[in-house]
N, C-alpha and C. Protein backbone atom coordinates (compact mmCIF):
# COMPACT_ATOMS: atom_id res chain seq x y z
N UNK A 1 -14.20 -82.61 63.78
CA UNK A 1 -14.31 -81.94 62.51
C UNK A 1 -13.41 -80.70 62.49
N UNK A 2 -13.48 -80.10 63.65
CA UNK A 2 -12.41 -78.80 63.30
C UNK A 2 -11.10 -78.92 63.21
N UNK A 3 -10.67 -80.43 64.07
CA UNK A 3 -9.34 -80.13 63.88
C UNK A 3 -8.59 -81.06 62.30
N UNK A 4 -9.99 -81.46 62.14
CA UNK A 4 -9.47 -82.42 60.74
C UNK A 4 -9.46 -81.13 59.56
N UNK A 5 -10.07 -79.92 59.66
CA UNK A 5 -10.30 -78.76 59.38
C UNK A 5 -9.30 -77.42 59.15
N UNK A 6 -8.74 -77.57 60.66
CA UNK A 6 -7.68 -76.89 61.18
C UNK A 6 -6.33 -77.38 60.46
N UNK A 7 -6.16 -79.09 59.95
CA UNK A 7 -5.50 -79.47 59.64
C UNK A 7 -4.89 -79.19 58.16
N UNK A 8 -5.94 -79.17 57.36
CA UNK A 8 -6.72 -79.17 56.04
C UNK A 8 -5.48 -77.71 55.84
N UNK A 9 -6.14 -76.92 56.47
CA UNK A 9 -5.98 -75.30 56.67
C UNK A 9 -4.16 -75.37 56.66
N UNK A 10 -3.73 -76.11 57.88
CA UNK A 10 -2.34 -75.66 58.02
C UNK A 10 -0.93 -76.20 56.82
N UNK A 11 -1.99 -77.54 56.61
CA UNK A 11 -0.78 -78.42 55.51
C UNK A 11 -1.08 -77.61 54.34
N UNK A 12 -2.40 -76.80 54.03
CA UNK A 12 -2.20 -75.84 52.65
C UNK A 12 -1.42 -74.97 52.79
N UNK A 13 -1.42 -74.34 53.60
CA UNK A 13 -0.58 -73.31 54.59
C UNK A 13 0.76 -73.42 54.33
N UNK A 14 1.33 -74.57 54.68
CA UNK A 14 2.65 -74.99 54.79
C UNK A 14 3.48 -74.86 53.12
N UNK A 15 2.60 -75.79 52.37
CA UNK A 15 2.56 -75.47 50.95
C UNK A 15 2.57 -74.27 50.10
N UNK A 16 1.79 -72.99 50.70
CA UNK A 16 1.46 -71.99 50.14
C UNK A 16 3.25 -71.30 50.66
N UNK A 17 3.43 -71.43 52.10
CA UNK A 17 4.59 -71.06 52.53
C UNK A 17 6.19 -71.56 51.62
N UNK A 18 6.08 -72.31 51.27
CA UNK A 18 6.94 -73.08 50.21
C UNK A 18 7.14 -72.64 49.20
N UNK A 19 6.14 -72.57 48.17
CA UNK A 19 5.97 -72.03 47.33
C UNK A 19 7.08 -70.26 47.01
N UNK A 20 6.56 -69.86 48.60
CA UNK A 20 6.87 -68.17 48.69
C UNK A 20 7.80 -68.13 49.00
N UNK A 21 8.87 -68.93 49.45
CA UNK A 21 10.48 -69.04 49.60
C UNK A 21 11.37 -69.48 48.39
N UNK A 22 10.66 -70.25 47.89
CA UNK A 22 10.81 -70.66 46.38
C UNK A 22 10.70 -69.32 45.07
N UNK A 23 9.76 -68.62 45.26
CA UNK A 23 10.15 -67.54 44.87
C UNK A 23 10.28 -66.62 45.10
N UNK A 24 10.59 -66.43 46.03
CA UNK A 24 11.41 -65.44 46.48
C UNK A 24 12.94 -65.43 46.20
N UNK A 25 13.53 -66.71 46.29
CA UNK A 25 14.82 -67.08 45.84
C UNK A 25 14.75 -66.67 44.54
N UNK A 26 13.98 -66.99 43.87
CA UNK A 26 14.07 -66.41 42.16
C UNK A 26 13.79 -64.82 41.79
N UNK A 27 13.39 -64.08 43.21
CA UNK A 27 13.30 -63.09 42.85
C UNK A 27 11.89 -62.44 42.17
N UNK A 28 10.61 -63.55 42.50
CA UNK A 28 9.57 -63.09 42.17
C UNK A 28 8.59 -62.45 42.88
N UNK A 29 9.10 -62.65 43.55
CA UNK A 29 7.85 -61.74 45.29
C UNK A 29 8.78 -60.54 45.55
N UNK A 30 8.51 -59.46 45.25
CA UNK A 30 9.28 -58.72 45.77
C UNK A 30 9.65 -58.38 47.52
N UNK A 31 11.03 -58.46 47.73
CA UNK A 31 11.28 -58.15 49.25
C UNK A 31 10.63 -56.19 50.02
N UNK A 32 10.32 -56.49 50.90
CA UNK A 32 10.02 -55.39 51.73
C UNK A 32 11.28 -54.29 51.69
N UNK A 33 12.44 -54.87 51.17
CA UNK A 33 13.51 -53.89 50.94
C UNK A 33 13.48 -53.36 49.70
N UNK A 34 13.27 -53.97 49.01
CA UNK A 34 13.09 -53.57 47.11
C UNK A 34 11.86 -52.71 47.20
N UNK A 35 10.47 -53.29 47.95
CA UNK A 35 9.77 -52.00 48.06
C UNK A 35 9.62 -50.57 48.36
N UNK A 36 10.77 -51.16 49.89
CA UNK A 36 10.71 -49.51 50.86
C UNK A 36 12.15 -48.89 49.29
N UNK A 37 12.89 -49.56 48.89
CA UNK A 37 13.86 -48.52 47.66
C UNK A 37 12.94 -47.92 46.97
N UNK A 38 12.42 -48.68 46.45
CA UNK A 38 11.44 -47.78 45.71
C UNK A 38 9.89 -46.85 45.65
N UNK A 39 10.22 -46.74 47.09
CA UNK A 39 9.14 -44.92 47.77
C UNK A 39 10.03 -44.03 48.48
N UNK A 40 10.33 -43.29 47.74
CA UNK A 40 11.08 -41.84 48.23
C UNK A 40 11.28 -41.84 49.75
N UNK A 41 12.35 -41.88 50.21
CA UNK A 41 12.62 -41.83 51.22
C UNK A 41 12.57 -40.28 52.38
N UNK A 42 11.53 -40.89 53.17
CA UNK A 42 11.14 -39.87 54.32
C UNK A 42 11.16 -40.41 55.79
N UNK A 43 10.82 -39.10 55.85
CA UNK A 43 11.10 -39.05 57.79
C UNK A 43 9.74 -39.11 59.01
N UNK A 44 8.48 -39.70 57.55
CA UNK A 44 7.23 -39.59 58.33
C UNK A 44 7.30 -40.26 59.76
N UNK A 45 6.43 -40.29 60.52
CA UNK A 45 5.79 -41.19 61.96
C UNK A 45 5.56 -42.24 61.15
N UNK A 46 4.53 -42.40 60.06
CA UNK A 46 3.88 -43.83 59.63
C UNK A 46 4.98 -44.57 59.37
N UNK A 47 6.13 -44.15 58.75
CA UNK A 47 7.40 -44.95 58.14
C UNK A 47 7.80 -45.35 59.26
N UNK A 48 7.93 -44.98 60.98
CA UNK A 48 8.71 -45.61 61.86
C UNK A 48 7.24 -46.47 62.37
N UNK A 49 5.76 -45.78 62.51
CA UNK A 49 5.60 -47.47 62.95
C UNK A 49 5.04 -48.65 61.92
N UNK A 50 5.09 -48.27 60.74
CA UNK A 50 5.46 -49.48 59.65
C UNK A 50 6.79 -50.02 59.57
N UNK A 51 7.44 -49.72 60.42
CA UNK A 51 9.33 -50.38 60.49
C UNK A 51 9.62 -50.65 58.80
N UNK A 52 9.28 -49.55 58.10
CA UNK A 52 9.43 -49.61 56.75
C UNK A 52 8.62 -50.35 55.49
N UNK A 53 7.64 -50.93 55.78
CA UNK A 53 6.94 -51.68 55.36
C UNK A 53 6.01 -50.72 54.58
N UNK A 54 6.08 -50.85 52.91
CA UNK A 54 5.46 -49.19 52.55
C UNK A 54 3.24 -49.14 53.17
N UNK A 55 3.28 -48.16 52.58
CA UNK A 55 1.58 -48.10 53.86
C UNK A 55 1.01 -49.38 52.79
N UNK A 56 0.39 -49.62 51.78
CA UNK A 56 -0.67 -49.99 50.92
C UNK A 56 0.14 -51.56 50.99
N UNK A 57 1.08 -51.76 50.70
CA UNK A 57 1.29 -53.16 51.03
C UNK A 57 0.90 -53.35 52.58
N UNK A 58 1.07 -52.41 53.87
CA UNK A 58 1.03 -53.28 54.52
C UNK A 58 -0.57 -53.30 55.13
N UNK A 59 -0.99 -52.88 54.40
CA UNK A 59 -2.91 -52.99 54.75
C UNK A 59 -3.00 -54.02 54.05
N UNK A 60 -2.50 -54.32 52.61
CA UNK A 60 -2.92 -55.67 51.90
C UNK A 60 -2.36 -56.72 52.93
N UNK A 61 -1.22 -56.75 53.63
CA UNK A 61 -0.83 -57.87 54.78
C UNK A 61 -1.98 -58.06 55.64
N UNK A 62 -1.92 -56.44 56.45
CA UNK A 62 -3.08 -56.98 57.77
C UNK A 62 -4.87 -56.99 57.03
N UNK A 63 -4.70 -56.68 56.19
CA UNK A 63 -6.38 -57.95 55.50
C UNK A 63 -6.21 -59.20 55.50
N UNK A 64 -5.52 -59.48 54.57
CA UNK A 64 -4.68 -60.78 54.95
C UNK A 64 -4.79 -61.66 56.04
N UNK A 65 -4.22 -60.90 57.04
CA UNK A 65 -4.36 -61.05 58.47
C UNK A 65 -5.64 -61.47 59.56
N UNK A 66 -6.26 -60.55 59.08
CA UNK A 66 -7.58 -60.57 59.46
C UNK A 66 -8.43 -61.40 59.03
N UNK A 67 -7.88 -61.79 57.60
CA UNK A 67 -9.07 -62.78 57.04
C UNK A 67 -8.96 -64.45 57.86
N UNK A 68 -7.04 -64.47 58.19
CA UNK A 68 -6.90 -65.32 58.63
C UNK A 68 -7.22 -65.47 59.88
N UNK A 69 -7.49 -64.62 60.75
CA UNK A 69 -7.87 -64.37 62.12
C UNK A 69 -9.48 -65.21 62.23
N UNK A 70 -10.28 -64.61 60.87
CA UNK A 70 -11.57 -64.95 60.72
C UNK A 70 -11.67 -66.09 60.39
N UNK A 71 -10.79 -66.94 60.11
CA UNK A 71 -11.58 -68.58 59.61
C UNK A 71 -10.91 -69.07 60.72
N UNK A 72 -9.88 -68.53 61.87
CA UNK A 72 -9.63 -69.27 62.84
C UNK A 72 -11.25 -69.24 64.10
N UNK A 73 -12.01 -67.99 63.44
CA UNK A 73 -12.85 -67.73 64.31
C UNK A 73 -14.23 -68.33 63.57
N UNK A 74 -14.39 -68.39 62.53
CA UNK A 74 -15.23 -69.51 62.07
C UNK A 74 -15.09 -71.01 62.45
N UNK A 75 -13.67 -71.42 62.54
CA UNK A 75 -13.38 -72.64 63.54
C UNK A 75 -14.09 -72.94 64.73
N UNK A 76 -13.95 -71.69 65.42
CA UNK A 76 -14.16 -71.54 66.76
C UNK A 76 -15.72 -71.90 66.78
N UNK A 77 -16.49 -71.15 65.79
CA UNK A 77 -18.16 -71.15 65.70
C UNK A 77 -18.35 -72.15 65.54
N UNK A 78 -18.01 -72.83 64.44
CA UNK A 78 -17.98 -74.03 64.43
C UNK A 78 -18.18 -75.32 65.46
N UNK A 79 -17.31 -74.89 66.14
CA UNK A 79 -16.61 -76.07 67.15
C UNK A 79 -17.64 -75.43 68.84
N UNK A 80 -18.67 -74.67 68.97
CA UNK A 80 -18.94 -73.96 70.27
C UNK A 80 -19.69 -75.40 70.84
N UNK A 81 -19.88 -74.77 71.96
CA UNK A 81 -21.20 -75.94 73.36
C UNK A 81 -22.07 -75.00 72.95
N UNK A 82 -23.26 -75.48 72.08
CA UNK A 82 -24.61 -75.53 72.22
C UNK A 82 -25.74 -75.48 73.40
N UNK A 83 -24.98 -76.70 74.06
CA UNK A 83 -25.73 -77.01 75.76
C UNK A 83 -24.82 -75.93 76.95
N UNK A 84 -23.63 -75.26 76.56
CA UNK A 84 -23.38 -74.74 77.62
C UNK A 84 -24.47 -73.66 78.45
N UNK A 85 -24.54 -73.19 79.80
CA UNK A 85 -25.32 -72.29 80.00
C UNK A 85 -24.96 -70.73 79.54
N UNK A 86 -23.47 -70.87 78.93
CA UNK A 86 -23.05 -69.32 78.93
C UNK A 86 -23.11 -68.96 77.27
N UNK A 87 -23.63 -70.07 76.61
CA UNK A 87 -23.99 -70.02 75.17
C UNK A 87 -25.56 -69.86 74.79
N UNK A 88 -25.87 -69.23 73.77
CA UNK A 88 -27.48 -69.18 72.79
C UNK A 88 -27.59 -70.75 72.18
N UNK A 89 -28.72 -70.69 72.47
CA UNK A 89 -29.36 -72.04 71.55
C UNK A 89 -29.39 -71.69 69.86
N UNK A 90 -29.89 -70.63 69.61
CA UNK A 90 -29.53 -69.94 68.02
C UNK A 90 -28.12 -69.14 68.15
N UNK A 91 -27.93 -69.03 67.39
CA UNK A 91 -26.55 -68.63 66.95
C UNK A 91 -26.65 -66.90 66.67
N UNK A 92 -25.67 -66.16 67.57
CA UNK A 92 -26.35 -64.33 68.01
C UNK A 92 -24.81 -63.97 67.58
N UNK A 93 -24.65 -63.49 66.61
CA UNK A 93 -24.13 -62.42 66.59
C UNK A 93 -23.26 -61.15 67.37
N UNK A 94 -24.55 -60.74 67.77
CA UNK A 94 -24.37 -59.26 69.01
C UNK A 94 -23.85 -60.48 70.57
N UNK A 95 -23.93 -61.74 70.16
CA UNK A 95 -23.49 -62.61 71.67
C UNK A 95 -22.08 -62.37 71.57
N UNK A 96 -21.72 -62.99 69.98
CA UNK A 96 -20.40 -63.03 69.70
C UNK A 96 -19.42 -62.09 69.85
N UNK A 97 -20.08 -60.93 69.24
CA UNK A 97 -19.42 -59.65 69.41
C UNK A 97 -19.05 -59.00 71.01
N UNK A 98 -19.77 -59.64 72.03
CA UNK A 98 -20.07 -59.04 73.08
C UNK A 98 -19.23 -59.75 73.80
N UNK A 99 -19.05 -61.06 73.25
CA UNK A 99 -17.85 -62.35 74.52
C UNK A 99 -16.70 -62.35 74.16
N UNK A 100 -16.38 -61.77 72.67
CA UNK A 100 -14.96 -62.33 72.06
C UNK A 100 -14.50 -60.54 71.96
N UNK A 101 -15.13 -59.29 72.20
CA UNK A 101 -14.28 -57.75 72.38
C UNK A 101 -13.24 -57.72 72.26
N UNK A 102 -12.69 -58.51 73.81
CA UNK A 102 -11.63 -58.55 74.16
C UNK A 102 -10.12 -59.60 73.43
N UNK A 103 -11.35 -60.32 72.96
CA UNK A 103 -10.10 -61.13 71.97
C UNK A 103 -9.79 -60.57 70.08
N UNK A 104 -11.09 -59.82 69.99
CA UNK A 104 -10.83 -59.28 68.82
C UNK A 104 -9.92 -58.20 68.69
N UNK A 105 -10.16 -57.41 70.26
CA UNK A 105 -8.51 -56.07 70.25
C UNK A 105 -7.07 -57.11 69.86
N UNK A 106 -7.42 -57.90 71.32
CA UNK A 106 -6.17 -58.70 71.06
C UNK A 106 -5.56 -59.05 69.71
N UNK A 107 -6.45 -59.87 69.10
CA UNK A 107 -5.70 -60.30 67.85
C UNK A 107 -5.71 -59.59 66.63
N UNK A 108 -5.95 -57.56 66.87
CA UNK A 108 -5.67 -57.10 65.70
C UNK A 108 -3.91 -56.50 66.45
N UNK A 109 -4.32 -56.24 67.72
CA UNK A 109 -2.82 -56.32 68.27
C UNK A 109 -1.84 -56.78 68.31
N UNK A 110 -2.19 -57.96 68.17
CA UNK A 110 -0.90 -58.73 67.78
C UNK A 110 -0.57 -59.47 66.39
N UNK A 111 -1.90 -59.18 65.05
CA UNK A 111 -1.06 -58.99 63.71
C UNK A 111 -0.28 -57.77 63.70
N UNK A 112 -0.90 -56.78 63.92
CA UNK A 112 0.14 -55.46 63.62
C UNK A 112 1.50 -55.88 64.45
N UNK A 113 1.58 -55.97 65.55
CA UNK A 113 2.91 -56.43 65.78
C UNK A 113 3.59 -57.91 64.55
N UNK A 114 2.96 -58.77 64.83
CA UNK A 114 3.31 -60.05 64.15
C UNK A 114 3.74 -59.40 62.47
N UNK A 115 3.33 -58.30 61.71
CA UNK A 115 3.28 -58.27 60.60
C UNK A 115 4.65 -57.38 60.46
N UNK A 116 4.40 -56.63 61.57
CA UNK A 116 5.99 -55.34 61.39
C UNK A 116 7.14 -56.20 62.08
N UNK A 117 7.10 -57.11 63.15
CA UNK A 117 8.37 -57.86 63.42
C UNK A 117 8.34 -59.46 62.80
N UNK A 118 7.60 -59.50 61.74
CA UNK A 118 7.67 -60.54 60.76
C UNK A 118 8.89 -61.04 60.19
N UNK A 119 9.37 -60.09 59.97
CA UNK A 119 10.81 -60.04 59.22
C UNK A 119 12.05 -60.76 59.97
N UNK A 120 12.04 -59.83 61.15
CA UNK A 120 13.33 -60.78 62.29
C UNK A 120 12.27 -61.98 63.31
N UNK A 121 11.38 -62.30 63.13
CA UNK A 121 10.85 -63.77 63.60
C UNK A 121 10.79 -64.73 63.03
N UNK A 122 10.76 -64.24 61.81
CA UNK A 122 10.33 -65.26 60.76
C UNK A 122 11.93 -65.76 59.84
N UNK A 123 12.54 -64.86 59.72
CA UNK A 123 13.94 -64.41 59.14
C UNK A 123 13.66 -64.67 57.55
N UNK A 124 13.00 -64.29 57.33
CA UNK A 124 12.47 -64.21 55.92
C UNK A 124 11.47 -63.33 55.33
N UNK A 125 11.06 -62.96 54.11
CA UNK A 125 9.93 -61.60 53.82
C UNK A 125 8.98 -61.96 53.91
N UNK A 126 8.02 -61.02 54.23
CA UNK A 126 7.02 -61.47 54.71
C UNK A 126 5.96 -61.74 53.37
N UNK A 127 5.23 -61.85 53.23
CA UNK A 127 4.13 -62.09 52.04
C UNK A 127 2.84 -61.81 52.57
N UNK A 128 1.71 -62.20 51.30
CA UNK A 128 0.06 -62.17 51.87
C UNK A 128 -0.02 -63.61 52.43
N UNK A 129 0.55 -64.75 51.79
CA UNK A 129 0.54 -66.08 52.28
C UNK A 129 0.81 -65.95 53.74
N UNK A 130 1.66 -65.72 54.37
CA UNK A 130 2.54 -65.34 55.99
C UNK A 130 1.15 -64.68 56.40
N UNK A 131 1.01 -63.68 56.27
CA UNK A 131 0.63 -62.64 57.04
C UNK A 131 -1.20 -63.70 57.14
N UNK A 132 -1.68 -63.89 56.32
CA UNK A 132 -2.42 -65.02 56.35
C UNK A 132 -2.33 -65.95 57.59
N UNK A 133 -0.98 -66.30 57.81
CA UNK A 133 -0.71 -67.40 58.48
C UNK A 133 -0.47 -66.79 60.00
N UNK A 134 0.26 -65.53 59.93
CA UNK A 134 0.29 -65.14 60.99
C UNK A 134 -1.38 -64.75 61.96
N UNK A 135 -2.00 -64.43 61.33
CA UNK A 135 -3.44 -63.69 61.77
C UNK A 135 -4.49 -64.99 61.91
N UNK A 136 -3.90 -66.58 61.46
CA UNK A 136 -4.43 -67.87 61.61
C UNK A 136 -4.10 -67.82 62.76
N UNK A 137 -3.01 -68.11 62.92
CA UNK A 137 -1.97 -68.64 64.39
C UNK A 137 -1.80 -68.27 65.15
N UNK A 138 -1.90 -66.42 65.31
CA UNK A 138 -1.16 -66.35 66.30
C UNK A 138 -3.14 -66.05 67.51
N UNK A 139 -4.17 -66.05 66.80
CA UNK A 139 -5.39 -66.42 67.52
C UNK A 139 -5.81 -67.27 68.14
N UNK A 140 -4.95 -68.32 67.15
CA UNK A 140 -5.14 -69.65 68.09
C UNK A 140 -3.91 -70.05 69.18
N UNK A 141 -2.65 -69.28 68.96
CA UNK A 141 -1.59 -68.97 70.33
C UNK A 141 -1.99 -68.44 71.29
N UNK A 142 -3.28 -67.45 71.06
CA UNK A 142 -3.65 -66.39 72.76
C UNK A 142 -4.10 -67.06 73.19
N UNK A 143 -5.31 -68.03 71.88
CA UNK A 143 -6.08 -68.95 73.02
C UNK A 143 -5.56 -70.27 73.36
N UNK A 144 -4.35 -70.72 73.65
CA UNK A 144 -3.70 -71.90 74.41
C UNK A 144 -3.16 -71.19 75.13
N UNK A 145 -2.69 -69.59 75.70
CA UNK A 145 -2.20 -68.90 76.19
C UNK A 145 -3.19 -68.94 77.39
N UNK A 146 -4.29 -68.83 76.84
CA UNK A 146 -5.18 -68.48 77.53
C UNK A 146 -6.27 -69.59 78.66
N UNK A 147 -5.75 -70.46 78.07
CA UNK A 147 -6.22 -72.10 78.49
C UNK A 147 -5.38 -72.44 79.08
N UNK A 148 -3.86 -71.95 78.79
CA UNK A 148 -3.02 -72.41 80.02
C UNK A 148 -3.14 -71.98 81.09
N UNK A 149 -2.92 -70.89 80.55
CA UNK A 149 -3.09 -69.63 82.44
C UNK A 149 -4.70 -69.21 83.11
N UNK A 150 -5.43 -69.77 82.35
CA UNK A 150 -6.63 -69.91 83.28
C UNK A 150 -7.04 -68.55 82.51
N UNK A 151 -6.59 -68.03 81.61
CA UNK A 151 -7.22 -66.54 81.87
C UNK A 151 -8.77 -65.95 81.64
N UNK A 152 -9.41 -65.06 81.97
CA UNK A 152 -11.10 -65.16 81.12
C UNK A 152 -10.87 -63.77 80.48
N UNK A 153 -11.42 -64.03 79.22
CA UNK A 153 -11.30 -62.68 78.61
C UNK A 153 -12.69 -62.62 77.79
N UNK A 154 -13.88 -62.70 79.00
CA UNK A 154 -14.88 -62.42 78.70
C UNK A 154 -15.76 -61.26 79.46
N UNK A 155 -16.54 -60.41 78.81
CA UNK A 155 -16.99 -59.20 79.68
C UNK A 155 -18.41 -59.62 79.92
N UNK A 156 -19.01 -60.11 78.13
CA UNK A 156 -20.24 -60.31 78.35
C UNK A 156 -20.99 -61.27 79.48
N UNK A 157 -22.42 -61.01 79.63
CA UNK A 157 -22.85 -61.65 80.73
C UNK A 157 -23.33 -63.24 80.08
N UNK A 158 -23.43 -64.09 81.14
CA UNK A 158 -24.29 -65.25 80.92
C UNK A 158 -25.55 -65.15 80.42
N UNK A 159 -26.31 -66.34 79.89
CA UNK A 159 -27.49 -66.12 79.26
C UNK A 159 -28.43 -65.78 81.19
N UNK A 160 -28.38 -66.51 81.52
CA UNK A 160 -29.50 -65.56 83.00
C UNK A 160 -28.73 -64.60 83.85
N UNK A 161 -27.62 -63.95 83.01
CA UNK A 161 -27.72 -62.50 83.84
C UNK A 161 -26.45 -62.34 84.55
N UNK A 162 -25.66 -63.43 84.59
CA UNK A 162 -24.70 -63.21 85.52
C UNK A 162 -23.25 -64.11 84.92
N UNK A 163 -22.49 -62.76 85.15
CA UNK A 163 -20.95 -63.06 84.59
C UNK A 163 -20.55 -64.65 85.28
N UNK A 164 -20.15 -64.76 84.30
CA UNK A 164 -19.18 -65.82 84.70
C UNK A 164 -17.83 -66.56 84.22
């Protein structure tokens, strides 16, 4: 079910992405350059680590971002072991919060990167659609990252007490 799910998710995705190159060519999405022209040009800190990206668009990106982060992580709920020993039989919250810490820094870490070097990865402007897509994907990249290399990026304990 998740990945018929996951699927669902990416071919809209792909579409929504289409769409935003399509107009963009016409000139209806405005570019991150037409924006940063038009806010007075300064010499703040925020302007160098927004790599120009003005502030209020780029919070509407990393929401965006985040929202997409969150239905990759509703996937995840979705899809858990029930019978594992390092899982709740009811569904906890404060479990979730306590096993995934370390993946939730991660993946606000790497939209903010993904959203400010959007531009030369992507070679195109970025949008809410993208940034969407980026904060989907790149959660589910740590975790094949993370399945490859064995890594554990869990703090919380097992249900009887002991890390694992």
């Amino acid at each position: 079910m998740k990945s018929k799910l996951m699927l669902i998710f990416m071919l809209v995705s792909m579409f929504a992405f289409a769409d935003t190159i399509k107009d963009s060519a016409l000139k209806v999405v405005p570019t991150v350059q037409e924006v940063t022209d038009s806010v007075p040009e300064t010499s703040s800190i925020s302007s160098y680590f927004l790599n120009g990206i003005e502030f209020n668009f780029f919070i509407a990106l990393f929401i965006f971002a985040l929202l997409g982060a969150l239905i990759n992580l509703l996937f995840n709920i979705l899809d858990r072991n029930k019978a594992s020993q390092r899982t709740p039989e009811e569904f906890s919250i404060l479990f979730l919060l306590k096993d995934n810490i370390i993946r939730f820094t991660l993946s606000i870490l790497m939209i903010y990167f993904g959203i400010i070097f959007s531009e030369y990865l992507l070679g195109t402007t970025i949008t809410i659609q993208i940034a969407t897509c980026i904060g989907f994907s790149l959660d589910s990249i740590a975790e094949i990252i993370k399945n490859k290399f064995k890594i554990k990026a869990s703090i919380a304990p097992t249900i009887n007490g002991q890390n694992g």
